[in-house]
N, C-alpha and C. Protein backbone atom coordinates (compact mmCIF):
# COMPACT_ATOMS: atom_id res chain seq x y z
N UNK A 1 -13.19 -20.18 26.96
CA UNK A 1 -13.49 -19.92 25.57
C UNK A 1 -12.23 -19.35 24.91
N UNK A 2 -11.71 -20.09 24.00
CA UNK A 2 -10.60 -19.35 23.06
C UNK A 2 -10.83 -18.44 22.13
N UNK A 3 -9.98 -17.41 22.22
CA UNK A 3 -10.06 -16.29 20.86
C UNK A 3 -10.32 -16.82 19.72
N UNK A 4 -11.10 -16.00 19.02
CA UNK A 4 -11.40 -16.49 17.67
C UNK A 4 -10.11 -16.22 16.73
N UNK A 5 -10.05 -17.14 15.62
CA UNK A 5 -8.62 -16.48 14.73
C UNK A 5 -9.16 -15.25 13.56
N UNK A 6 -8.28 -14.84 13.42
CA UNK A 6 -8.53 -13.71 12.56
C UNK A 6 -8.64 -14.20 11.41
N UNK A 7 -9.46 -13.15 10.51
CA UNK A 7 -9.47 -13.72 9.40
C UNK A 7 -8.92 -12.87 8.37
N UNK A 8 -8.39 -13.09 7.24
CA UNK A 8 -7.34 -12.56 5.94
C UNK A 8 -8.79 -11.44 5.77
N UNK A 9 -7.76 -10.69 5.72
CA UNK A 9 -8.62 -9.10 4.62
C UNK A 9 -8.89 -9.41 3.55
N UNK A 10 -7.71 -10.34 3.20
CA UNK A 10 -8.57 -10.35 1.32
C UNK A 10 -9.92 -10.91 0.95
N UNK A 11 -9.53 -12.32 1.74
CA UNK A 11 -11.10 -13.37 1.15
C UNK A 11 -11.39 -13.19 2.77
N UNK A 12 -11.30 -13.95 3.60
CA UNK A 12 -11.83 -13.72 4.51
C UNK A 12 -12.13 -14.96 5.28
N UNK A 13 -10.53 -15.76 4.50
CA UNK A 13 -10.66 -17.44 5.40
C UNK A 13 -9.65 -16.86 7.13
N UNK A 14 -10.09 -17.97 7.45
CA UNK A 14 -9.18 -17.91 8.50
C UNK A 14 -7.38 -17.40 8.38
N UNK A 15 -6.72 -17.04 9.03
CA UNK A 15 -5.66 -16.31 8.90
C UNK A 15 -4.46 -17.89 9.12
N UNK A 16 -3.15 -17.67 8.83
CA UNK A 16 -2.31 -18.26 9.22
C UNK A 16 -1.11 -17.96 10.10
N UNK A 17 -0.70 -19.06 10.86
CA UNK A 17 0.55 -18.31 11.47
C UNK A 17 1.66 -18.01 10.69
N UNK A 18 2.21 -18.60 9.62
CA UNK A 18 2.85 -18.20 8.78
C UNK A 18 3.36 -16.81 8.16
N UNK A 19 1.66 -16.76 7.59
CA UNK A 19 1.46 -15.64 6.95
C UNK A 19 0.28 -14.42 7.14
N UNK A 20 0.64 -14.56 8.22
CA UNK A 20 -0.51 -13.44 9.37
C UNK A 20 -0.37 -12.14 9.16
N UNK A 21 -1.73 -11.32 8.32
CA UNK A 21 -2.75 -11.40 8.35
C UNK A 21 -3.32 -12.20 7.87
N UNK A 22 -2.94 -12.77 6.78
CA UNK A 22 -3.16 -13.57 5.53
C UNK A 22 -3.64 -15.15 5.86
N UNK A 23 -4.19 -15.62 5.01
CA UNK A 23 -4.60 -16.94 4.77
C UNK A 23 -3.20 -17.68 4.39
N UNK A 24 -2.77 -17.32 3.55
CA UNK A 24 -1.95 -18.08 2.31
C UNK A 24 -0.97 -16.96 2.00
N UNK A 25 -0.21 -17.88 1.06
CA UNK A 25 0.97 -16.83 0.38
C UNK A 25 0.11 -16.31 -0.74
N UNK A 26 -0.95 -16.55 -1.48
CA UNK A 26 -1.58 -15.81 -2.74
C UNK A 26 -2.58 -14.57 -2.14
N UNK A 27 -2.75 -14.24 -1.31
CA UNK A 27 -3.20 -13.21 -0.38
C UNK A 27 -2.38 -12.64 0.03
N UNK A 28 -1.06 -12.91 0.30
CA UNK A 28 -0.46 -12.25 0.93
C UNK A 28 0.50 -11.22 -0.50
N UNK A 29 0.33 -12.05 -1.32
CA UNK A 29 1.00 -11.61 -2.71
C UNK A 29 0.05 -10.43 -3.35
N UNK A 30 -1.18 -10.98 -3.28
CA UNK A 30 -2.06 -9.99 -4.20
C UNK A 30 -2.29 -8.29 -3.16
N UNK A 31 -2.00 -8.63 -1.89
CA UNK A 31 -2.00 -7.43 -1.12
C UNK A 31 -1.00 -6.77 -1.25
N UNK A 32 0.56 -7.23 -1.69
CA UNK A 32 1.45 -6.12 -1.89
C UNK A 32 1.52 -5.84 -3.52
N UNK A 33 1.09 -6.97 -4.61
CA UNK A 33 0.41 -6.04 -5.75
C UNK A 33 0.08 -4.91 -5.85
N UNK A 34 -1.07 -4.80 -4.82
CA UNK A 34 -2.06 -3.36 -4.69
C UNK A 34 -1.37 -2.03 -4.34
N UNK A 35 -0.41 -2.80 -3.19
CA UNK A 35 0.84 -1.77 -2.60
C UNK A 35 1.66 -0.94 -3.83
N UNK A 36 2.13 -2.12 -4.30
CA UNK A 36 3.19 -1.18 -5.24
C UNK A 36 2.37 -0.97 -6.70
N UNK A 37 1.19 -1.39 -7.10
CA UNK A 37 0.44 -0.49 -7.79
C UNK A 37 -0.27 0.64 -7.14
N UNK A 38 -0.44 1.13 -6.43
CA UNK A 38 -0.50 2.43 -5.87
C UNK A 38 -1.87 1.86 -5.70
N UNK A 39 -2.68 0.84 -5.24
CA UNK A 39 -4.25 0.53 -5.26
C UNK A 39 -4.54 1.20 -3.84
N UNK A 40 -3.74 1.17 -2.76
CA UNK A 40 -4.35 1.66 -1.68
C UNK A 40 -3.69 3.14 -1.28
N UNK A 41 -3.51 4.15 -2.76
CA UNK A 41 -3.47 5.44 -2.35
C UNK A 41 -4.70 6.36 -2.38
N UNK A 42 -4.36 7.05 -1.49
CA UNK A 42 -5.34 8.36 -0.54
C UNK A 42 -5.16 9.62 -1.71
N UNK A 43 -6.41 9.81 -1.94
CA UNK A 43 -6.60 11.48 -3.10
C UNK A 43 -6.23 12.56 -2.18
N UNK A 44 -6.24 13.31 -2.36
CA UNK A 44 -5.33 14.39 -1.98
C UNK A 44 -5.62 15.87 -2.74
N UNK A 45 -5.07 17.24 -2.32
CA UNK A 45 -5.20 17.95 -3.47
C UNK A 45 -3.74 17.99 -3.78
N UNK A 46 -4.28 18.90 -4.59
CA UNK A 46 -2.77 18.86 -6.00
C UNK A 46 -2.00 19.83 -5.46
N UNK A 47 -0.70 19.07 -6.22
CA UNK A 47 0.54 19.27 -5.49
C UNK A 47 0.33 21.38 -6.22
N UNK A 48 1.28 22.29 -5.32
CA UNK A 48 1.67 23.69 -5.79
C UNK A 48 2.73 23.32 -6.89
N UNK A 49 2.66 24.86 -8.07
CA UNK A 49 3.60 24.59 -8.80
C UNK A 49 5.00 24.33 -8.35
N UNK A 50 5.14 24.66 -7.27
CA UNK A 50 6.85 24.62 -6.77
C UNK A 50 7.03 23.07 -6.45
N UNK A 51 6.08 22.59 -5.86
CA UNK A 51 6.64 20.97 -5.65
C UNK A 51 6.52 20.55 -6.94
N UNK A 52 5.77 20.57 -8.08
CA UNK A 52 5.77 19.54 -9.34
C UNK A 52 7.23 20.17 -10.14
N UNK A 53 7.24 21.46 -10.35
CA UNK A 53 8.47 21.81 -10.48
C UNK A 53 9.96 21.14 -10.06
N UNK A 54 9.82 21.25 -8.66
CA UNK A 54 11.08 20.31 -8.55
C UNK A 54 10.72 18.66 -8.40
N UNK A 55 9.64 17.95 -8.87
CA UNK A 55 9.83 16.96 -8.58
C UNK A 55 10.30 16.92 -10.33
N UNK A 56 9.66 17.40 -11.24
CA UNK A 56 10.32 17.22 -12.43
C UNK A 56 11.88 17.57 -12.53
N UNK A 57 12.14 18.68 -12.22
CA UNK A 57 13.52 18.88 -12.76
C UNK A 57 14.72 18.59 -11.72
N UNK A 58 14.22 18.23 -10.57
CA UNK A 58 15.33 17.85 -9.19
C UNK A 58 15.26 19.18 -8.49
N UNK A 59 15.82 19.31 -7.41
CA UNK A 59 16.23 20.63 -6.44
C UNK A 59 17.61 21.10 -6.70
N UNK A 60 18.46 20.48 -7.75
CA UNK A 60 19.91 21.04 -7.58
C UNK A 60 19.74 21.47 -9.50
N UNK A 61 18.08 22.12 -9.64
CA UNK A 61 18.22 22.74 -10.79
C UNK A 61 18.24 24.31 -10.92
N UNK A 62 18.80 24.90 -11.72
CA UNK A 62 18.57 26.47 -11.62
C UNK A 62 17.26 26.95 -10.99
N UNK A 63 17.02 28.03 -10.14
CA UNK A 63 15.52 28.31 -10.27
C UNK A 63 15.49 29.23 -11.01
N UNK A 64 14.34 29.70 -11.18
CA UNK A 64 14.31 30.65 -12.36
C UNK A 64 13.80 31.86 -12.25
């Protein structure tokens, strides 16, 4: 009995060797969409004033 093939996370056709996990290149596109729109970030609590502080003004700013 042969392994079954995997199937794409997105839709949920069969996967390719190509583009494995993926079905296709339009699955494989719309999954790093999500990436660099921040779709698959984790909530968290909020940052302390000292990290938003220097993420606004840099670390090579006066402190105060």
């Amino acid at each position: 009995m042969s392994p079954r093939p995997a199937s794409c996370p997105i839709c949920g056709a069969a996967s390719q060797p190509e583009t494995r996990p993926f079905c296709g290149p339009a699955c494989r596109d719309r999954d790093l969409l999500q990436w660099l729109g921040e779709g698959y970030r984790v909530a968290g609590p909020p940052a302390d004033d000292f990290v938003q502080k220097n993420r606004d003004e840099g670390l090579d700013s006066p402190s105060d």
